[in-house]
N, C-alpha and C. Protein backbone atom coordinates (compact mmCIF):
# COMPACT_ATOMS: atom_id res chain seq x y z
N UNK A 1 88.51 -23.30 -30.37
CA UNK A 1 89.59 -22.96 -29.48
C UNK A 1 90.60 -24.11 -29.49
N UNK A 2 91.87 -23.88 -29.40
CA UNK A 2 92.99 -24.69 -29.66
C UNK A 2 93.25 -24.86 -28.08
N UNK A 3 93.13 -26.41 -27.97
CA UNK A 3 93.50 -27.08 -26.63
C UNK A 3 95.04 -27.29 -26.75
N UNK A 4 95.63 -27.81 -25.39
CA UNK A 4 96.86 -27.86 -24.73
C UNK A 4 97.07 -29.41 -25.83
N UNK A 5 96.23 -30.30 -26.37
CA UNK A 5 96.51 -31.82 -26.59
C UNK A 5 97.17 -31.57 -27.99
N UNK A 6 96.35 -30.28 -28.53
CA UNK A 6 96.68 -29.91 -30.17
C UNK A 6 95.59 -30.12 -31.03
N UNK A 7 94.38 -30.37 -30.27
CA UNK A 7 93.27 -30.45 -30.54
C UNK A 7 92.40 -29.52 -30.70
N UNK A 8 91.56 -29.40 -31.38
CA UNK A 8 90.33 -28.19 -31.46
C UNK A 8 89.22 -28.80 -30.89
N UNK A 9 88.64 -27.48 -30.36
CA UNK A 9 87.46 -28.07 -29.26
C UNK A 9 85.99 -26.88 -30.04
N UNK A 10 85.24 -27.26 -30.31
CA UNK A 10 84.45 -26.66 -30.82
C UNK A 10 83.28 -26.76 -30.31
N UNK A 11 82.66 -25.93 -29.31
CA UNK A 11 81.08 -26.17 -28.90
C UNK A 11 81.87 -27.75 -27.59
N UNK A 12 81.11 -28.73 -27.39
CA UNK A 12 80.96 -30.21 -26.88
C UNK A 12 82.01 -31.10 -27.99
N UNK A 13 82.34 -30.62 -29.21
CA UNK A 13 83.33 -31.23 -30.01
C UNK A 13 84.64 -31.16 -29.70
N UNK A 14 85.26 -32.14 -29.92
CA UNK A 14 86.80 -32.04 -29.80
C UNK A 14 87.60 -32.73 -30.51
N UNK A 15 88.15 -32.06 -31.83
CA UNK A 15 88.44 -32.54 -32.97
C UNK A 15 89.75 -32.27 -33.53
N UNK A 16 90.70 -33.49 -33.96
CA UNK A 16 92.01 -33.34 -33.97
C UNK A 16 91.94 -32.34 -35.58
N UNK A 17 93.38 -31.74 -35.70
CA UNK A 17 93.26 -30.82 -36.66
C UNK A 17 93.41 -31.43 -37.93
N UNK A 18 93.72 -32.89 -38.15
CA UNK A 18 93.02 -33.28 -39.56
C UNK A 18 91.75 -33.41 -39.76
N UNK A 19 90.78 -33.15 -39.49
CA UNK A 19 89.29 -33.64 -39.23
C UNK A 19 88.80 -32.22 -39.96
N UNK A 20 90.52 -30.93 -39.67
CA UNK A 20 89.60 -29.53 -40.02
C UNK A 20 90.00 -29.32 -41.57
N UNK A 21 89.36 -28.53 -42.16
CA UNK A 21 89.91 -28.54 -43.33
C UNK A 21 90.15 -26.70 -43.72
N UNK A 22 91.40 -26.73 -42.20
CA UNK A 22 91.98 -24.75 -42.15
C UNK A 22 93.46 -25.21 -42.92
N UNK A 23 93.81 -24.08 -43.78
CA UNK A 23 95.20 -24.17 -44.37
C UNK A 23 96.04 -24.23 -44.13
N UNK A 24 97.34 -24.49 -44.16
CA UNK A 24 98.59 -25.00 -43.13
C UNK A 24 98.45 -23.22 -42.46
N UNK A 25 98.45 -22.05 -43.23
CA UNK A 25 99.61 -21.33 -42.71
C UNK A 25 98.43 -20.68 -41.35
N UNK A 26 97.19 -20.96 -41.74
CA UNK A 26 96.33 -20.78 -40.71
C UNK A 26 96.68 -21.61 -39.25
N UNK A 27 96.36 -22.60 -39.69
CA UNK A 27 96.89 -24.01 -38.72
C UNK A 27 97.94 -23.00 -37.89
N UNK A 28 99.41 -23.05 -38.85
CA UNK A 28 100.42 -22.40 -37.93
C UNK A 28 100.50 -20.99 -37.38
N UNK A 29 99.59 -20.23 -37.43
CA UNK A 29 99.10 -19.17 -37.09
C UNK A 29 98.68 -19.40 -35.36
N UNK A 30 97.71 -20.89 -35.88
CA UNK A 30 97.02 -20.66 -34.63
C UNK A 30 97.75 -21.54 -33.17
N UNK A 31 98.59 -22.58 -33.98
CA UNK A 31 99.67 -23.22 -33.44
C UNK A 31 100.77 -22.12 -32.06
N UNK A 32 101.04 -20.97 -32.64
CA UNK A 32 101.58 -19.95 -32.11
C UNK A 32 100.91 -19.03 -31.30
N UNK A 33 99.66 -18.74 -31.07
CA UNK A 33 98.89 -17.96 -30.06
C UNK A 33 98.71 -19.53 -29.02
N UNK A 34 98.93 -18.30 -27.76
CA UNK A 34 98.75 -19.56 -26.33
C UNK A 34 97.70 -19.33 -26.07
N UNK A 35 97.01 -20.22 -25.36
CA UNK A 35 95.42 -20.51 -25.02
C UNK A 35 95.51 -19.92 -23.55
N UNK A 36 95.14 -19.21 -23.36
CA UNK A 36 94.92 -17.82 -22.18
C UNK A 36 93.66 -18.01 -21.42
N UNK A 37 93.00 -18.80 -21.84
CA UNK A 37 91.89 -19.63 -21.26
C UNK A 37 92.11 -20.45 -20.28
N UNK A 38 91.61 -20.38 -19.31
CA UNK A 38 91.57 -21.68 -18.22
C UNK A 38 90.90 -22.78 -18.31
N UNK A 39 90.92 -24.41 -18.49
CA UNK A 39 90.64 -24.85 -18.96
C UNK A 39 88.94 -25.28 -18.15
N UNK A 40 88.80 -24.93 -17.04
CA UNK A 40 87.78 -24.76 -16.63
C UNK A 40 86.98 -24.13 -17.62
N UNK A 41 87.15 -22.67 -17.99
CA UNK A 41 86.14 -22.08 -18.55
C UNK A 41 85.60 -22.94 -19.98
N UNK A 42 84.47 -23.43 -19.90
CA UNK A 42 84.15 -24.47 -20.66
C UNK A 42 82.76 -23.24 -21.21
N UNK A 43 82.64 -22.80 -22.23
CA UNK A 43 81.85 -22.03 -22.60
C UNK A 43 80.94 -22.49 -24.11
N UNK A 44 79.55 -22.91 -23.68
CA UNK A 44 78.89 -23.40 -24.43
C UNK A 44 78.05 -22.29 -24.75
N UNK A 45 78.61 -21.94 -26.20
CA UNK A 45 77.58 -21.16 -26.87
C UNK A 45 76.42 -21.30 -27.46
N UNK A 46 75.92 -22.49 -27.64
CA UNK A 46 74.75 -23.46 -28.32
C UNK A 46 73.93 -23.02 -27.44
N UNK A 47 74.18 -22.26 -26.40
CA UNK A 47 72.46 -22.15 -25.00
C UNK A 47 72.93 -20.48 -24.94
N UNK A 48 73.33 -20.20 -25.98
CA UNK A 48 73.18 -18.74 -25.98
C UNK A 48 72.13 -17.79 -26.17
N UNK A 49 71.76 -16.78 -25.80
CA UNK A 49 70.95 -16.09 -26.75
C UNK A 49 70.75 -14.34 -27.06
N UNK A 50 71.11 -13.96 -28.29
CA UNK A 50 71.33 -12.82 -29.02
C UNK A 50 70.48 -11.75 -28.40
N UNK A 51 71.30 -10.94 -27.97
CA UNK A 51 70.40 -9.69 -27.20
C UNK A 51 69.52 -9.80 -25.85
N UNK A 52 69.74 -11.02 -25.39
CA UNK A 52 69.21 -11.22 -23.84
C UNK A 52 69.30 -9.93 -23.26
N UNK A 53 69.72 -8.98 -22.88
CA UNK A 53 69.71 -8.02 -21.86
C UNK A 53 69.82 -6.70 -22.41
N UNK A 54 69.53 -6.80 -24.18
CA UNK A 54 69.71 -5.41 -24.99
C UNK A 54 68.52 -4.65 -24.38
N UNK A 55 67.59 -4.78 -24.47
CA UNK A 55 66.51 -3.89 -23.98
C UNK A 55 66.57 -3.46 -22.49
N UNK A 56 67.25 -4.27 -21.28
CA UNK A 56 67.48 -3.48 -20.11
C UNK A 56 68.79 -2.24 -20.08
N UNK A 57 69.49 -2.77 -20.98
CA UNK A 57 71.05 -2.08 -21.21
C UNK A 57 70.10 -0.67 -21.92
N UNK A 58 69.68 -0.79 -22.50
CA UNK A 58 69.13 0.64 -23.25
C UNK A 58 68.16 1.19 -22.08
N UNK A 59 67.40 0.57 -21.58
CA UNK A 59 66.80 1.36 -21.02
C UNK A 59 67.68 1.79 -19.31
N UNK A 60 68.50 1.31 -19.55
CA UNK A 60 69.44 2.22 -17.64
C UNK A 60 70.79 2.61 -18.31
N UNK A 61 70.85 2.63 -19.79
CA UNK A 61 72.43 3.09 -20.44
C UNK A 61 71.95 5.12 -20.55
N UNK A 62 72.39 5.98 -20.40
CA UNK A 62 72.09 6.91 -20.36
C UNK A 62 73.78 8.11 -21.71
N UNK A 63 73.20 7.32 -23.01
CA UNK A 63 74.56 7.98 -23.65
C UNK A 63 73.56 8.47 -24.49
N UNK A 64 74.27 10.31 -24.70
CA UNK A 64 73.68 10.81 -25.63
C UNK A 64 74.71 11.37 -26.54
N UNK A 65 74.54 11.03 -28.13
CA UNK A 65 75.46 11.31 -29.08
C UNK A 65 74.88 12.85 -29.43
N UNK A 66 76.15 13.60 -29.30
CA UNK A 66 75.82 15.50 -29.78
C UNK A 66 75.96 15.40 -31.26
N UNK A 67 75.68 16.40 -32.02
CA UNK A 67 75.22 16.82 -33.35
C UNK A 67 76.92 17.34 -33.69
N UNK A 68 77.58 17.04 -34.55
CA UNK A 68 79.09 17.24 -34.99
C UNK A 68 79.03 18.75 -34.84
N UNK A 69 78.00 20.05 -35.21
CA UNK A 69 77.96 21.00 -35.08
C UNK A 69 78.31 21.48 -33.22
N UNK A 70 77.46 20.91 -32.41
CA UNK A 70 77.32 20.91 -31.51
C UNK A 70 78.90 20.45 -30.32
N UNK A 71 79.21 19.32 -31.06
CA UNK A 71 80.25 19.12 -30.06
C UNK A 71 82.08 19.54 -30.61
N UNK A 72 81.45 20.24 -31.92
CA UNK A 72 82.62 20.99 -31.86
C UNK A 72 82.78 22.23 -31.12
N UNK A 73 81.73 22.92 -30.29
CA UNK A 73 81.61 23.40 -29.50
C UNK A 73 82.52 23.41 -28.15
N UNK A 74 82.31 22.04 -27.88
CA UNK A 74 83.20 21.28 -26.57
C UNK A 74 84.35 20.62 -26.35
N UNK A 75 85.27 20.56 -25.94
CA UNK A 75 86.42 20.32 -25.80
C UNK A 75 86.31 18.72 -25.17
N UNK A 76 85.49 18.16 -24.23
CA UNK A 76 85.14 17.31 -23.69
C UNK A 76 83.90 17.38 -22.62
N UNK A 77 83.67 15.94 -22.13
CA UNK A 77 82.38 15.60 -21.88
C UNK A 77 82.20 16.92 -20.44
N UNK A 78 82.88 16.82 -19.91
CA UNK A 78 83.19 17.53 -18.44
C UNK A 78 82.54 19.50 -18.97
N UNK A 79 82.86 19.78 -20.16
CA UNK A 79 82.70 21.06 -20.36
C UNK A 79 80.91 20.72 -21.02
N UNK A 80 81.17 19.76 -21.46
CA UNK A 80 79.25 19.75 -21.75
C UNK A 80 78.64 19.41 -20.56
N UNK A 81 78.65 18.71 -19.83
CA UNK A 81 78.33 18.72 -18.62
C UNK A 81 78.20 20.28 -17.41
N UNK A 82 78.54 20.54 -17.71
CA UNK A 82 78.87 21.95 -16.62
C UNK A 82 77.93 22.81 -17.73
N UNK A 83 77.97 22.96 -19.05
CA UNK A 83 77.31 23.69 -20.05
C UNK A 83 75.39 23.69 -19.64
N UNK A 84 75.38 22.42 -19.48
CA UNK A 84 73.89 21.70 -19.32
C UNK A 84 73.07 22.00 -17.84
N UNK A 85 74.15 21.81 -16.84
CA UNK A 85 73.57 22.77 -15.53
C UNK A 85 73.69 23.75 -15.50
N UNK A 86 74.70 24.60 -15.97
CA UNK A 86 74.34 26.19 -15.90
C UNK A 86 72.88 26.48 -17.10
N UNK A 87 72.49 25.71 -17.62
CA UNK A 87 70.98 25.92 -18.79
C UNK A 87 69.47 25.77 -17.34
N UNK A 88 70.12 24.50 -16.73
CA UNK A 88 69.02 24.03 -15.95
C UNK A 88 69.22 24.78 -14.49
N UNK A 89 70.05 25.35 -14.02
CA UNK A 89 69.78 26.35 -13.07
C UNK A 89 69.56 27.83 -13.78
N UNK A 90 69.58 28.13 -15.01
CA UNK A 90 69.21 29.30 -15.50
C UNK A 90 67.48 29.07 -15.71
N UNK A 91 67.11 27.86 -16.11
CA UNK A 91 65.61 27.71 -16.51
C UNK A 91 64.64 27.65 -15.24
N UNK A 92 65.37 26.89 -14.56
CA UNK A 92 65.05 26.90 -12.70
C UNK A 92 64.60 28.24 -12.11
N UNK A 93 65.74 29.36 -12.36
CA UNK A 93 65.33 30.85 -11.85
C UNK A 93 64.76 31.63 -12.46
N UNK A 94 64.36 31.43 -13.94
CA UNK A 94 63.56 32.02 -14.59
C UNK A 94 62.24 31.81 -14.66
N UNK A 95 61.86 30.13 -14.36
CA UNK A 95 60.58 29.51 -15.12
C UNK A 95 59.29 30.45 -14.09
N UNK A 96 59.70 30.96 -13.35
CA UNK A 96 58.97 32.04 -12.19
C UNK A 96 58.47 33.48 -13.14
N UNK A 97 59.59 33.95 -14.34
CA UNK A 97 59.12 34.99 -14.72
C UNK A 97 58.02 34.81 -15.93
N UNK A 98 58.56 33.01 -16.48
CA UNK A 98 57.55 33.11 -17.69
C UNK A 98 56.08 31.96 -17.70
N UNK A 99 55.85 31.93 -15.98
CA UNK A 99 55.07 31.37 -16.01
C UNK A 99 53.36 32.02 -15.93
N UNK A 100 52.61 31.32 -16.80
CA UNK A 100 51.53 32.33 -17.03
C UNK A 100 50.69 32.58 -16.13
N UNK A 101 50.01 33.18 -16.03
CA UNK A 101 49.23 34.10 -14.65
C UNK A 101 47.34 33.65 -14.91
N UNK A 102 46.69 32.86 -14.79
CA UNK A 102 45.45 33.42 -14.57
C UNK A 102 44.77 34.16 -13.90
């Protein structure tokens, strides 16, 4: 990340831009985007770690991808939705006729 001094700050590093070995027109690329960052936010990625919370996200994420056959069917999510309770109040008033008898 390009500091206010003209410096690059990398991780706990903070390294003037001869030290880097990026190409001028890069350099002036990056010379021209403003640092939108607050300089508070000091973000050490070295104590990171990859997929920390993938397995809770899957298990309370509730997205189901339809079959291309299937959702050309639907115009949007709102019409599959309404599609899926009229199935489950139809199975609701039926499951009475096809339930088996001993």
């Amino acid at each position: 990340m390009r500091r206010n001094d003209g410096n690059w700050k990398c991780g706990r590093l903070i390294l003037p831009p001869s030290s880097l070995n990026i190409p001028h027109s890069l350099a002036k690329l990056a010379d021209n985007k403003s640092d939108d960052l607050r300089p508070e936010y000091d973000f050490d990625f070295s104590t990171a770690v990859r997929g920390k919370y993938h397995k809770q996200y899957m298990q309370s994420s509730n997205v189901v991808v339809l079959d291309s056959d299937v959702a050309e069917r639907f115009p949007n999510a709102k019409a599959v939705n309404s599609a899926l309770r009229t199935m489950l109040k139809f199975a609701a008033q039926t499951a009475s006729l096809t339930a088996t008898r001993r």
